[in-house]
PDB file of N, CA and C in Angstrom:
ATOM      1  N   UNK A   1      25.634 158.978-190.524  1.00  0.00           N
ATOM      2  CA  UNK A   1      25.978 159.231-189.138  1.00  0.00           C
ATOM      3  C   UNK A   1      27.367 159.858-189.089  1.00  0.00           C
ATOM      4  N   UNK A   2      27.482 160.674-188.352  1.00  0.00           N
ATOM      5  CA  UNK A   2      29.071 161.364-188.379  1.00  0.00           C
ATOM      6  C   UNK A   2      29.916 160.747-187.259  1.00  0.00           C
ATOM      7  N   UNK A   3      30.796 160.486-187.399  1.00  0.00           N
ATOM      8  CA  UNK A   3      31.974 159.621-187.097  1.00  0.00           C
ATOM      9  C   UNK A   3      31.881 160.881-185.428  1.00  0.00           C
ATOM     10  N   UNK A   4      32.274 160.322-184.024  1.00  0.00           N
ATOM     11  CA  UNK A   4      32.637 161.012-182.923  1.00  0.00           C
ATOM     12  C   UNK A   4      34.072 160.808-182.961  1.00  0.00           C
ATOM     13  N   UNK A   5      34.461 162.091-182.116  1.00  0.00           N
ATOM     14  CA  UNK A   5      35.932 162.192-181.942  1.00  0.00           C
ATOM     15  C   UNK A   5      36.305 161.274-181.098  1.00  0.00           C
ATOM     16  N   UNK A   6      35.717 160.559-179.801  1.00  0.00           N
ATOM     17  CA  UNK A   6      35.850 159.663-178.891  1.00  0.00           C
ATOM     18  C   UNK A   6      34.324 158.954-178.806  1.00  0.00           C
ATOM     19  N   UNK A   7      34.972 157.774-179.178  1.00  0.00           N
ATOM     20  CA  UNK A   7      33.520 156.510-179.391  1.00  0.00           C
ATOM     21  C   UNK A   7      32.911 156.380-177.951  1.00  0.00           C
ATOM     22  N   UNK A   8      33.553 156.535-176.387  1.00  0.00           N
ATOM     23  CA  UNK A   8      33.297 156.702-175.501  1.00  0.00           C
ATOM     24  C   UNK A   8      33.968 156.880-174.598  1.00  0.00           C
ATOM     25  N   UNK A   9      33.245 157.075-173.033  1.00  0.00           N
ATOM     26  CA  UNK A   9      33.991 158.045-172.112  1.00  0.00           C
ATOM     27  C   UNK A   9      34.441 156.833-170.497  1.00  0.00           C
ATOM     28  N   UNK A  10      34.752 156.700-170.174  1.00  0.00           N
ATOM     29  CA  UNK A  10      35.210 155.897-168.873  1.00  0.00           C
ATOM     30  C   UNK A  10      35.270 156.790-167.584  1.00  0.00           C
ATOM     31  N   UNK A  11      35.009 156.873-166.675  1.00  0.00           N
ATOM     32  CA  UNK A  11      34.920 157.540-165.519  1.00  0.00           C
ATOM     33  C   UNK A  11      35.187 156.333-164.116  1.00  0.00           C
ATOM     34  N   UNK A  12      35.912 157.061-162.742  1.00  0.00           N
ATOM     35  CA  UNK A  12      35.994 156.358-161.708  1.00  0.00           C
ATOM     36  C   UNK A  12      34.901 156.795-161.154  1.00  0.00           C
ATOM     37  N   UNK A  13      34.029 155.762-160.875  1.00  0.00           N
ATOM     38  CA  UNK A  13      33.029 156.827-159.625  1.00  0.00           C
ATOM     39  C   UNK A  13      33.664 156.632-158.595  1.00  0.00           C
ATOM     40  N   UNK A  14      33.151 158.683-157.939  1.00  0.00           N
ATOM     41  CA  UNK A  14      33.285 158.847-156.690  1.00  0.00           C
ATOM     42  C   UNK A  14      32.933 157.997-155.096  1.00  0.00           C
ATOM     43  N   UNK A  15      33.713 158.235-154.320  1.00  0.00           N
ATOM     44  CA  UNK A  15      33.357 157.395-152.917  1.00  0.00           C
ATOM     45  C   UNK A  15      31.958 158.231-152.637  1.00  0.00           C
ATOM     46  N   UNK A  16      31.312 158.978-152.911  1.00  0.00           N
ATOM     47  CA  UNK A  16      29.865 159.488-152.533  1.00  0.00           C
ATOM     48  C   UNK A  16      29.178 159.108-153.534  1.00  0.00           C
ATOM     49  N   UNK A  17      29.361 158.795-154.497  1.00  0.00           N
ATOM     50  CA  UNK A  17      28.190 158.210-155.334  1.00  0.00           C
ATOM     51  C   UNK A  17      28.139 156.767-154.531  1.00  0.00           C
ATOM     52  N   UNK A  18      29.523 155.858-154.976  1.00  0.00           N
ATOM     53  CA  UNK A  18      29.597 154.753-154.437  1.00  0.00           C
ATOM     54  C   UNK A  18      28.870 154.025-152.977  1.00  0.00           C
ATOM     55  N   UNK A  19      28.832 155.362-152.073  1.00  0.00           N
ATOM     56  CA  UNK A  19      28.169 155.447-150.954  1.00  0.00           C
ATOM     57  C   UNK A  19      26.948 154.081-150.825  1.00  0.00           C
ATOM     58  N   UNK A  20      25.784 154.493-151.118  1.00  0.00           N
ATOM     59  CA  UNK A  20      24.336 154.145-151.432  1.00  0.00           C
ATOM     60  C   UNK A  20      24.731 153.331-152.312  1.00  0.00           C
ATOM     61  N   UNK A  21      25.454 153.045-152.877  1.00  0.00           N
ATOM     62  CA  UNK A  21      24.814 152.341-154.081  1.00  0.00           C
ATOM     63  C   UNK A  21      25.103 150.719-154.159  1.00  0.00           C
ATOM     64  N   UNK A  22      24.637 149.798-155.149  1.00  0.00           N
ATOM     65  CA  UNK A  22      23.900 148.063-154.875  1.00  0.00           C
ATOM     66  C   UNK A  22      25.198 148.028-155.175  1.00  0.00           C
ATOM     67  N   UNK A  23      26.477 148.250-155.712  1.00  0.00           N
ATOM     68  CA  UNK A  23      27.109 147.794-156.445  1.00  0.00           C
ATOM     69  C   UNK A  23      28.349 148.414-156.288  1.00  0.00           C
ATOM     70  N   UNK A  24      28.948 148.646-154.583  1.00  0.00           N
ATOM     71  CA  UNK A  24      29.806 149.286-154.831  1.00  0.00           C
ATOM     72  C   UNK A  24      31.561 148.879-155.517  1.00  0.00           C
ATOM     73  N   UNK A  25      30.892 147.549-155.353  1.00  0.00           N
ATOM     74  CA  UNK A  25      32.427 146.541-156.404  1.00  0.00           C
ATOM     75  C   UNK A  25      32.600 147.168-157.776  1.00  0.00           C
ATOM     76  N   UNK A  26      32.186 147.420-158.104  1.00  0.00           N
ATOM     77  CA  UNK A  26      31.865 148.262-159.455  1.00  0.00           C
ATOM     78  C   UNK A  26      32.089 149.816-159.959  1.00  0.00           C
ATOM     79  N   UNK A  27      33.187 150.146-159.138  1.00  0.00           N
ATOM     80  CA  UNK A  27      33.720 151.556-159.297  1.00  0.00           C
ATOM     81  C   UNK A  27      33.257 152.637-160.911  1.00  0.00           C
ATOM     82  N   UNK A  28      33.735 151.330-162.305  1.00  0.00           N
ATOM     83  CA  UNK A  28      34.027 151.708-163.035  1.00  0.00           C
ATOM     84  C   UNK A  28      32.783 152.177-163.825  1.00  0.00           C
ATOM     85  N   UNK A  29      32.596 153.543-164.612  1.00  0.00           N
ATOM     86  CA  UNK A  29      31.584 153.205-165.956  1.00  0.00           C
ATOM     87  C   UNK A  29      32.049 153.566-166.846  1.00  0.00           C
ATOM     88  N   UNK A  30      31.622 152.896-167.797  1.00  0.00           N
ATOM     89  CA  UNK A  30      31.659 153.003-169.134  1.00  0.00           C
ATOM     90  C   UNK A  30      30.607 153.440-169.999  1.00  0.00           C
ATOM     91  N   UNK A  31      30.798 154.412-170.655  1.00  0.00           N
ATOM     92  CA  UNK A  31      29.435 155.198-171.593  1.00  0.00           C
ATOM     93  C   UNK A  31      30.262 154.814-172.615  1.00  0.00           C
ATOM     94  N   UNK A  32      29.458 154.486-173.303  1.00  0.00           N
ATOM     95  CA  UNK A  32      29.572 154.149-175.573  1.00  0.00           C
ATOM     96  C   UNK A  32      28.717 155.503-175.690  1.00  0.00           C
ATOM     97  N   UNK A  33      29.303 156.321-176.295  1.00  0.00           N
ATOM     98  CA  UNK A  33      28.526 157.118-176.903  1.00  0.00           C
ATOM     99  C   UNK A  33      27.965 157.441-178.375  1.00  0.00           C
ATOM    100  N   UNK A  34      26.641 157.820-178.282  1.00  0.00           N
ATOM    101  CA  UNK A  34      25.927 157.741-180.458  1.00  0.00           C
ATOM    102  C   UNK A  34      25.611 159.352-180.341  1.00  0.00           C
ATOM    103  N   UNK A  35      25.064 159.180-181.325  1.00  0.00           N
ATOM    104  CA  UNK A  35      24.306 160.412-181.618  1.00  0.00           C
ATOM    105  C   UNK A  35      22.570 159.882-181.916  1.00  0.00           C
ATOM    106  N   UNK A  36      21.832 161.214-181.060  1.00  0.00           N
ATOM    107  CA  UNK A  36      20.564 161.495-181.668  1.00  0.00           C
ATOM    108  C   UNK A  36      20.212 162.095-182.734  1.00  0.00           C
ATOM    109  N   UNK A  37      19.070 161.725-183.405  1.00  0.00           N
ATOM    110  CA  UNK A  37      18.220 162.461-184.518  1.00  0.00           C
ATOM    111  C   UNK A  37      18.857 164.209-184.600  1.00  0.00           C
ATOM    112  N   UNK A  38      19.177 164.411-183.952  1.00  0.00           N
ATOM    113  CA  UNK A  38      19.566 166.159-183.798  1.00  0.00           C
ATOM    114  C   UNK A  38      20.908 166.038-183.771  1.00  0.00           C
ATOM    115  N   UNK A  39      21.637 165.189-183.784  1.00  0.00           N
ATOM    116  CA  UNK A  39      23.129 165.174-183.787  1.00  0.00           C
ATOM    117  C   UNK A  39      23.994 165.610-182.853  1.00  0.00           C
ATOM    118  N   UNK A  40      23.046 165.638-181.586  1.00  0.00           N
ATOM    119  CA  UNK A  40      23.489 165.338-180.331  1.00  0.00           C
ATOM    120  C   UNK A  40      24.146 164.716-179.439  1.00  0.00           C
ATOM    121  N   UNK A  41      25.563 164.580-179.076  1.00  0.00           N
ATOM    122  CA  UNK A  41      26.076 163.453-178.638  1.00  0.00           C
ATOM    123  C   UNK A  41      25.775 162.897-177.060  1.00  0.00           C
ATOM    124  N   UNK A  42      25.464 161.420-177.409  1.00  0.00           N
ATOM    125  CA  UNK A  42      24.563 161.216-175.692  1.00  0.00           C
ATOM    126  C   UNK A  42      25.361 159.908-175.348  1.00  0.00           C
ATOM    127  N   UNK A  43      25.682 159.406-174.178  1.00  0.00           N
ATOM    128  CA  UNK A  43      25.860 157.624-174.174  1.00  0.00           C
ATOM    129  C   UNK A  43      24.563 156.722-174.440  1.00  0.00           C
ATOM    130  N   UNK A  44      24.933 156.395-175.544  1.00  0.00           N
ATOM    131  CA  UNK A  44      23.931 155.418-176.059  1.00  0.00           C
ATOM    132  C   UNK A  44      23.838 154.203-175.126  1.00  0.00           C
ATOM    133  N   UNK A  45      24.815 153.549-174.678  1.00  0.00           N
ATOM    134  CA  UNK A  45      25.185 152.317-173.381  1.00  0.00           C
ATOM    135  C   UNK A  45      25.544 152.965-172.354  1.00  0.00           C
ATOM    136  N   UNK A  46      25.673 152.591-171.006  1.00  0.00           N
ATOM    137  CA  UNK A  46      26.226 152.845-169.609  1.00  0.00           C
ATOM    138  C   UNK A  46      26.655 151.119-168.997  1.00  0.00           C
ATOM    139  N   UNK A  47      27.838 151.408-169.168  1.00  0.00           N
ATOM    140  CA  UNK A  47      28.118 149.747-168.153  1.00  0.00           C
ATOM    141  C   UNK A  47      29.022 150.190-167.183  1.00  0.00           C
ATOM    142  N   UNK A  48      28.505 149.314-165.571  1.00  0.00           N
ATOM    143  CA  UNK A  48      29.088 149.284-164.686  1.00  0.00           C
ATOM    144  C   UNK A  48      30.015 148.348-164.820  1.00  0.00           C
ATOM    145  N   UNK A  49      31.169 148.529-164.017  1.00  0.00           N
ATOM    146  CA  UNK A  49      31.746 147.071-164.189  1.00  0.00           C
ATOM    147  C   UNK A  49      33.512 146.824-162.790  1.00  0.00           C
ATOM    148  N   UNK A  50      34.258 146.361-162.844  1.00  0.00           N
ATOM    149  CA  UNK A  50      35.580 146.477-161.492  1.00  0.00           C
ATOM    150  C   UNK A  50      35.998 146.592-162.469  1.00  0.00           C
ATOM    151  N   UNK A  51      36.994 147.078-161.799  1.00  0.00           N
ATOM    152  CA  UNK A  51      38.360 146.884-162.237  1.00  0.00           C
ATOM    153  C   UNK A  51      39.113 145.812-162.944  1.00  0.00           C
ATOM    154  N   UNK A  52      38.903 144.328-162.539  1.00  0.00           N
ATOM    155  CA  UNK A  52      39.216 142.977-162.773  1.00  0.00           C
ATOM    156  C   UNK A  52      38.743 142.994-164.186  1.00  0.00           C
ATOM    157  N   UNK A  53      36.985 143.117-164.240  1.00  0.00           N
ATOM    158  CA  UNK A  53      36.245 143.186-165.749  1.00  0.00           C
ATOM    159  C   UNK A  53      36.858 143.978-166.316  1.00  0.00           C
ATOM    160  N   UNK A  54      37.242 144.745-166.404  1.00  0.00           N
ATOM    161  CA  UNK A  54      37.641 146.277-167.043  1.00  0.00           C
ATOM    162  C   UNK A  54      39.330 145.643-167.735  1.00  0.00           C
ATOM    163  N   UNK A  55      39.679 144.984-166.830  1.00  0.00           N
ATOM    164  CA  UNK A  55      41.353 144.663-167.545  1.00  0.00           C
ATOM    165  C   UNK A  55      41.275 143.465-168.035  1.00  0.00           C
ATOM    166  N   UNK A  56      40.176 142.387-167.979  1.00  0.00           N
ATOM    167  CA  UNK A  56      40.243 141.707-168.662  1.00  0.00           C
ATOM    168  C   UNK A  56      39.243 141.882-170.225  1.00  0.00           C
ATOM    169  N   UNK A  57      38.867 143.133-170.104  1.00  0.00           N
ATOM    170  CA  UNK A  57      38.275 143.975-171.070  1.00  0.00           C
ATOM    171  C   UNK A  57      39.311 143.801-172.008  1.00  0.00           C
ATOM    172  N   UNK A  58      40.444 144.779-171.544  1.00  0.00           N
ATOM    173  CA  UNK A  58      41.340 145.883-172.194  1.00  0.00           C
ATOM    174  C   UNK A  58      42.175 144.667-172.634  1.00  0.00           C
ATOM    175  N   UNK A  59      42.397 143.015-172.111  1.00  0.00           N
ATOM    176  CA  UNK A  59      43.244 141.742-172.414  1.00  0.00           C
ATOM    177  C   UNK A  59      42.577 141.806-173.839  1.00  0.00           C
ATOM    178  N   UNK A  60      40.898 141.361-173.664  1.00  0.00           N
ATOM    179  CA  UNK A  60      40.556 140.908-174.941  1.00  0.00           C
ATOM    180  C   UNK A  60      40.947 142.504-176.104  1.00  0.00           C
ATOM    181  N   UNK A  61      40.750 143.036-175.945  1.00  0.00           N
ATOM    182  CA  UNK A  61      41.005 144.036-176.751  1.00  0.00           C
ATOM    183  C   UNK A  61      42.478 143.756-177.503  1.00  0.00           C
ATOM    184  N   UNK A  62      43.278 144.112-176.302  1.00  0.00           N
ATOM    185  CA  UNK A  62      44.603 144.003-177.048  1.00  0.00           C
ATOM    186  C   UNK A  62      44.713 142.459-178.089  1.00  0.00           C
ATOM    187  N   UNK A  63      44.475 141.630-177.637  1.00  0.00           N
ATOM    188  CA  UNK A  63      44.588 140.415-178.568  1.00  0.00           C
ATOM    189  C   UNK A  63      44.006 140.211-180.006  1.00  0.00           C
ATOM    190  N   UNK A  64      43.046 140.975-179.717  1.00  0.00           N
ATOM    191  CA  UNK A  64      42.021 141.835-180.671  1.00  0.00           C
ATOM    192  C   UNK A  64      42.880 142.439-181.940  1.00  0.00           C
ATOM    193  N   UNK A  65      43.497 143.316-181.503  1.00  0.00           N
ATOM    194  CA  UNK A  65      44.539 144.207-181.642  1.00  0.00           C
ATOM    195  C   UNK A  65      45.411 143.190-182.727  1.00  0.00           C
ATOM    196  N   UNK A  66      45.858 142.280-181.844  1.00  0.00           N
ATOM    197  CA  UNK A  66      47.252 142.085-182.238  1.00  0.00           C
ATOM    198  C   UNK A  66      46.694 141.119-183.437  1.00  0.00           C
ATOM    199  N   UNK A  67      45.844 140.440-182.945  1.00  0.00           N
ATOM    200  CA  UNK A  67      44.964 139.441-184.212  1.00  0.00           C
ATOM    201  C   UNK A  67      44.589 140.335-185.482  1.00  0.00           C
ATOM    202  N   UNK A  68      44.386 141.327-185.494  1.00  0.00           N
ATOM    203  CA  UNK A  68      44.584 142.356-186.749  1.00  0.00           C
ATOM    204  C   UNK A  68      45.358 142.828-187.592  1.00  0.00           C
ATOM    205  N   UNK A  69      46.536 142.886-186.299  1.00  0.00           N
ATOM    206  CA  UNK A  69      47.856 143.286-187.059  1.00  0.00           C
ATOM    207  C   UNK A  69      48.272 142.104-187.568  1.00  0.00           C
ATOM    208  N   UNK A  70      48.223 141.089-187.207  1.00  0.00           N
ATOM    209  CA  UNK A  70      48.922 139.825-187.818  1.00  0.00           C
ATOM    210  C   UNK A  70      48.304 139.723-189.083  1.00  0.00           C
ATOM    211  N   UNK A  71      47.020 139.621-189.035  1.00  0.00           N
ATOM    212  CA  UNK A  71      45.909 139.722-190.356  1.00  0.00           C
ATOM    213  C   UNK A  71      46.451 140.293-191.632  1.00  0.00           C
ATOM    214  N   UNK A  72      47.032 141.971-191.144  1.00  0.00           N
ATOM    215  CA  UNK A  72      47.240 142.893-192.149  1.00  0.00           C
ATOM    216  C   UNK A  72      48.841 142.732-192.595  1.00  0.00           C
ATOM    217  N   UNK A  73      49.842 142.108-191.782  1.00  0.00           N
ATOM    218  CA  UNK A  73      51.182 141.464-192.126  1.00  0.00           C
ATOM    219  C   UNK A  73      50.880 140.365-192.819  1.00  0.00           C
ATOM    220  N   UNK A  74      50.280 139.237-192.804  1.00  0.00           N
ATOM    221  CA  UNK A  74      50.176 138.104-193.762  1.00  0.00           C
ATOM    222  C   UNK A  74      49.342 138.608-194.845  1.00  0.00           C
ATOM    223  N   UNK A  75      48.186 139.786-194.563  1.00  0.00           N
ATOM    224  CA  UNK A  75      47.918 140.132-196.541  1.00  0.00           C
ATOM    225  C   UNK A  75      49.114 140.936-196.858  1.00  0.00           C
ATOM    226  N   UNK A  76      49.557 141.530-196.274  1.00  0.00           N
ATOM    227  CA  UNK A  76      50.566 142.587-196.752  1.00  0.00           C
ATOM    228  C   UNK A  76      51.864 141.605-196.998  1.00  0.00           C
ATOM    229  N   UNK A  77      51.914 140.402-197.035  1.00  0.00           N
ATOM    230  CA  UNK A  77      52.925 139.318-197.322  1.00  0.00           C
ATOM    231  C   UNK A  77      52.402 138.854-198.699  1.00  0.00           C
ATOM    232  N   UNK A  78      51.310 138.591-198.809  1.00  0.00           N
ATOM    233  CA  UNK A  78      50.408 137.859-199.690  1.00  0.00           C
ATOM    234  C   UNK A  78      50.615 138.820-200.750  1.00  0.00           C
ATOM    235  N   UNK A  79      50.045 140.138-200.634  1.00  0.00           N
ATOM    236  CA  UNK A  79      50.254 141.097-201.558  1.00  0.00           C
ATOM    237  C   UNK A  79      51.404 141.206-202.242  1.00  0.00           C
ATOM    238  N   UNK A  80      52.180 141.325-201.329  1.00  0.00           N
ATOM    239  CA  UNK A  80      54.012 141.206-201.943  1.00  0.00           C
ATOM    240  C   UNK A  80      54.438 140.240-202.832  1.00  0.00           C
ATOM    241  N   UNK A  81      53.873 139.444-202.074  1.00  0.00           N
ATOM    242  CA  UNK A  81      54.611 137.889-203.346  1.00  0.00           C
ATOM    243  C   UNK A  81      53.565 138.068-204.598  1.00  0.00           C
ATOM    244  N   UNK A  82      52.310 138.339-204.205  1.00  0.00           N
ATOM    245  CA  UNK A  82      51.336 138.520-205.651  1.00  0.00           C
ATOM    246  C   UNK A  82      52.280 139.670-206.606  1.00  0.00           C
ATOM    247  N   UNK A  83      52.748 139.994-205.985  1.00  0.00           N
ATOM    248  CA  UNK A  83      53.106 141.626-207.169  1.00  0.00           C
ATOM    249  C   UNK A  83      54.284 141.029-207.941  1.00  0.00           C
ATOM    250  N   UNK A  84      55.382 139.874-206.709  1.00  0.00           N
ATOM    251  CA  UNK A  84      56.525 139.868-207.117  1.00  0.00           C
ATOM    252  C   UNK A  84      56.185 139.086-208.383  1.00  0.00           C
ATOM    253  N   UNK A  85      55.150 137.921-208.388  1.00  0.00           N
ATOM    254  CA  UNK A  85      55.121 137.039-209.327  1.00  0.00           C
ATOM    255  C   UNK A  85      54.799 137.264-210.361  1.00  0.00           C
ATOM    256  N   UNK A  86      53.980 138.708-210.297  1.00  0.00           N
ATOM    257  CA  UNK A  86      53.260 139.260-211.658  1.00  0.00           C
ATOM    258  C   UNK A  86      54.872 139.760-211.910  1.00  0.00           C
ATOM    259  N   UNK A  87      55.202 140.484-211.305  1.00  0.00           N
ATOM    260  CA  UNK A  87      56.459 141.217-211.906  1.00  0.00           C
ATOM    261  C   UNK A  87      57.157 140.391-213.297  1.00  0.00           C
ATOM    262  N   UNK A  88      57.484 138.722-211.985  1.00  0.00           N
ATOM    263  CA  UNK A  88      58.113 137.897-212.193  1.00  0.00           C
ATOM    264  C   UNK A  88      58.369 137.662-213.923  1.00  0.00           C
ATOM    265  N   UNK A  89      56.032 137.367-214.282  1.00  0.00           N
ATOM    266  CA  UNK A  89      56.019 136.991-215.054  1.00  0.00           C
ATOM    267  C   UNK A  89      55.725 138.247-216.454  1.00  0.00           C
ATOM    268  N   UNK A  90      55.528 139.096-215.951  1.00  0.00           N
ATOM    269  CA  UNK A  90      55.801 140.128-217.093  1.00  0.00           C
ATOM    270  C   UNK A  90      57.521 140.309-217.928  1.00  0.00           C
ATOM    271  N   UNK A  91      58.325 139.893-216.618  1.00  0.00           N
ATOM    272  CA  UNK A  91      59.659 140.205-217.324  1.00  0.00           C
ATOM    273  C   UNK A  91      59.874 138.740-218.263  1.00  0.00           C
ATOM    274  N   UNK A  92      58.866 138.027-217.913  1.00  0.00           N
ATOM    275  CA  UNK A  92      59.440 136.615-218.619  1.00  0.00           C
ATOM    276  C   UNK A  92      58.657 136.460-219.675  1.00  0.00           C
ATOM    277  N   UNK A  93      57.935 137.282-219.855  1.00  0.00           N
ATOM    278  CA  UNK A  93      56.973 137.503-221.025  1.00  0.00           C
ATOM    279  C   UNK A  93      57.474 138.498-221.895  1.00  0.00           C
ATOM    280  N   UNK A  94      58.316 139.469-221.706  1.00  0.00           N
ATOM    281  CA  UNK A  94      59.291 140.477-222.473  1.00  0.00           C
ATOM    282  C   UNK A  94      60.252 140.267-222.734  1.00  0.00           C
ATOM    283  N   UNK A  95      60.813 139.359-222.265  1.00  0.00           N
ATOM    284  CA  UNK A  95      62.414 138.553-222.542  1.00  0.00           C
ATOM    285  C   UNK A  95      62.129 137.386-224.381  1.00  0.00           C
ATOM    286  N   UNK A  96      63.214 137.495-224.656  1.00  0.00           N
ATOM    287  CA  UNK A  96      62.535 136.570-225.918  1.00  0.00           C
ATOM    288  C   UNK A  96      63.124 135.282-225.239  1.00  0.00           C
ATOM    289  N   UNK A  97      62.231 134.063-226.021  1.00  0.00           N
ATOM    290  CA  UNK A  97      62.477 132.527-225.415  1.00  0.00           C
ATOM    291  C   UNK A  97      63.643 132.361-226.250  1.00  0.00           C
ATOM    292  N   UNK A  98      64.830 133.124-225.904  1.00  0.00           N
ATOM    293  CA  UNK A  98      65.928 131.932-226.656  1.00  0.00           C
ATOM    294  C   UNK A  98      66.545 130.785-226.669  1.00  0.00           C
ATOM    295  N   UNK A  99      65.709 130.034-225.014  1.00  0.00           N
ATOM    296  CA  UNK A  99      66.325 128.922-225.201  1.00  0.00           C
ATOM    297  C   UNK A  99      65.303 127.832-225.924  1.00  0.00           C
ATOM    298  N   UNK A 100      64.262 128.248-226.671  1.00  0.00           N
ATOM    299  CA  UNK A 100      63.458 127.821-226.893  1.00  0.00           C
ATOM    300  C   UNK A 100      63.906 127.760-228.580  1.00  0.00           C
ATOM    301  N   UNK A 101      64.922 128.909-229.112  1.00  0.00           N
ATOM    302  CA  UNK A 101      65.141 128.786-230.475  1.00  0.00           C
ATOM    303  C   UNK A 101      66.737 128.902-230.607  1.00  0.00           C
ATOM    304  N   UNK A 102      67.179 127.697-230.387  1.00  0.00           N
ATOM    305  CA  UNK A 102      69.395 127.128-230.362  1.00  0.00           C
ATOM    306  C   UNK A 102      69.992 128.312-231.282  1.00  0.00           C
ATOM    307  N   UNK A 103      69.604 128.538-232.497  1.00  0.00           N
ATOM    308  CA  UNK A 103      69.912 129.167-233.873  1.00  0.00           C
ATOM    309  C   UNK A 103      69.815 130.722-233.427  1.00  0.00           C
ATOM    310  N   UNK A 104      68.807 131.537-232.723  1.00  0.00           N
ATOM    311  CA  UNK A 104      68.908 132.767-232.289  1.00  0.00           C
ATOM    312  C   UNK A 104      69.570 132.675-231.277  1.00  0.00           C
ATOM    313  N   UNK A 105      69.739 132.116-230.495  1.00  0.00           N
ATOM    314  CA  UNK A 105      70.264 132.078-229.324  1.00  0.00           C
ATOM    315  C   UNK A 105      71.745 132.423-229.435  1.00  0.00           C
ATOM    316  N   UNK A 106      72.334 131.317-230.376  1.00  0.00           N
ATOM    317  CA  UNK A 106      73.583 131.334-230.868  1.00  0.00           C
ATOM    318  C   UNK A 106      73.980 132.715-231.648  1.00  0.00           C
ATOM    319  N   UNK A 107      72.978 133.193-232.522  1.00  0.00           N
ATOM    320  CA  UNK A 107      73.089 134.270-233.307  1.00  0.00           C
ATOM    321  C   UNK A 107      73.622 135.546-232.238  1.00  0.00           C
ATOM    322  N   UNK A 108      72.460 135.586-231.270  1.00  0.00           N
ATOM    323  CA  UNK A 108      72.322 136.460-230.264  1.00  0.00           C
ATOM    324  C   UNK A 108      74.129 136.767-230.095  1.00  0.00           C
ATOM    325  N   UNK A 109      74.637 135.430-229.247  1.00  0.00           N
ATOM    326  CA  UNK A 109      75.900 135.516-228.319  1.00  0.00           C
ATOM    327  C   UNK A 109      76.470 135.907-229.524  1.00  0.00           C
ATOM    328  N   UNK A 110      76.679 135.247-230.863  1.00  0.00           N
ATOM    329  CA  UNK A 110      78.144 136.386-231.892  1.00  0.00           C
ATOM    330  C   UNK A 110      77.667 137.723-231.600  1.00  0.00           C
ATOM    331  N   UNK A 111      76.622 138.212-231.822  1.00  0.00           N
ATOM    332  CA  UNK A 111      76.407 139.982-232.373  1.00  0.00           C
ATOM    333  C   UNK A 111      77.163 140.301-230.582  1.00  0.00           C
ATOM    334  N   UNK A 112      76.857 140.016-229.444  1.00  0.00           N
ATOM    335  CA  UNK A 112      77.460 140.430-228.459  1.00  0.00           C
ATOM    336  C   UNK A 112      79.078 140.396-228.496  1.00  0.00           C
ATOM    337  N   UNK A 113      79.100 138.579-228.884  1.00  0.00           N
ATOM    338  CA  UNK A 113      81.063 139.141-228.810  1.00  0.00           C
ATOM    339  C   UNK A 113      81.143 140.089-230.022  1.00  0.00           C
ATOM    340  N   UNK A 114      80.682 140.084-230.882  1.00  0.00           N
ATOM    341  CA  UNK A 114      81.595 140.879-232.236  1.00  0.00           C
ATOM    342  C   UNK A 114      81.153 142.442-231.315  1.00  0.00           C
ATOM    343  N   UNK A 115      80.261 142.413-230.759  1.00  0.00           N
ATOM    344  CA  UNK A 115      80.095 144.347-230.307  1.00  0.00           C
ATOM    345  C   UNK A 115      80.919 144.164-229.204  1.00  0.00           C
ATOM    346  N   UNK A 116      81.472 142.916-228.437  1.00  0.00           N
ATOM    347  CA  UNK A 116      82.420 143.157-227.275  1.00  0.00           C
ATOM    348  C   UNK A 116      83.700 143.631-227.746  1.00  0.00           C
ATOM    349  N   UNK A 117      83.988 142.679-229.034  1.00  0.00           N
ATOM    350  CA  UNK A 117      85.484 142.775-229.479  1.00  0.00           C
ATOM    351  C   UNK A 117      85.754 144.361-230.026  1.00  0.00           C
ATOM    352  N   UNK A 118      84.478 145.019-230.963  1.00  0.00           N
ATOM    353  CA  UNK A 118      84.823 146.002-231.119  1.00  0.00           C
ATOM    354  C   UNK A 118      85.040 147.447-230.510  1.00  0.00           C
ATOM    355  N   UNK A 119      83.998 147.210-228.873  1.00  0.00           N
ATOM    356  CA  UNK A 119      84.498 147.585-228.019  1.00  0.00           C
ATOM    357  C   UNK A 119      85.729 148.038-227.041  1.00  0.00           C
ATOM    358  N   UNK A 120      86.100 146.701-227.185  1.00  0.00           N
ATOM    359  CA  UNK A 120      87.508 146.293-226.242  1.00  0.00           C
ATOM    360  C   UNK A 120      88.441 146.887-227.507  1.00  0.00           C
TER     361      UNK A 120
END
C-alpha cells in the first residue's frame, strides 16, 4: 500500500448543508482516507462529530503524543546507560588488573618515576 501524503481531510460544513440536516450539532467531518485496488485515493471513513468531540479528540491525541515521547526519552536513557556500561566494561577489560598483582603494580610505578625523573 503506498503511504498518503495526508492520512485525512477535516472540513467545516456549510450553514446550507447544515440546513436539512438530523444533526446539525455536528458541524464537523472527518474523512480517513485509503486507497482503492486502482490506487485511487477515496475516504475510506466519514465521521460526523462538534466541536466539543473534535477537541476532546485532539486532548486524547496530544497525550498520545506526549506518552510517546516520554517512551522514546526513557529508551533513549536506557540506551545511554547500556552503551555507557559496555563502554564502562570494555575499558576495564583493557586495563591490566594491577591491583590484582602488588609486584607489577609496584614494578609499573618505578618504570614511571624512573621515565618521570629522566624527563624532568
Amino acid at each position: 500500500m503506498t503511504a498518503l501524503e495526508d492520512d485525512f481531510d477535516l472540513y467545516l460544513l456549510g450553514e446550507d448543508v447544515l440546513a436539512g440536516d438530523p444533526y446539525p450539532d455536528r458541524p464537523l467531518q472527518l474523512d480517513v482516507l485509503g486507497l482503492t485496488d486502482e490506487g485511487k485515493v477515496t475516504p475510506a471513513v466519514s465521521i460526523r462529530t462538534s466541536p466539543q468531540a473534535m477537541e476532546a479528540l485532539f486532548d486524547q491525541y496530544r497525550a498520545v503524543r506526549l506518552g510517546l515521547a516520554d517512551r522514546a526519552s526513557k529508551q533513549a536513557r536506557r540506551d545511554a546507560e547500556r552503551a555507557e556500561r559496555v563502554h564502562a566494561t570494555e575499558v576495564a577489560l583493557s586495563r591490566p588488573a594491577l591491583t590484582a598483582d602488588p609486584q607489577a603494580h609496584r614494578l609499573l610505578l618505578e618504570r614511571l618515576r624512573d621515565g618521570l625523573e629522566r624527563v624532568l
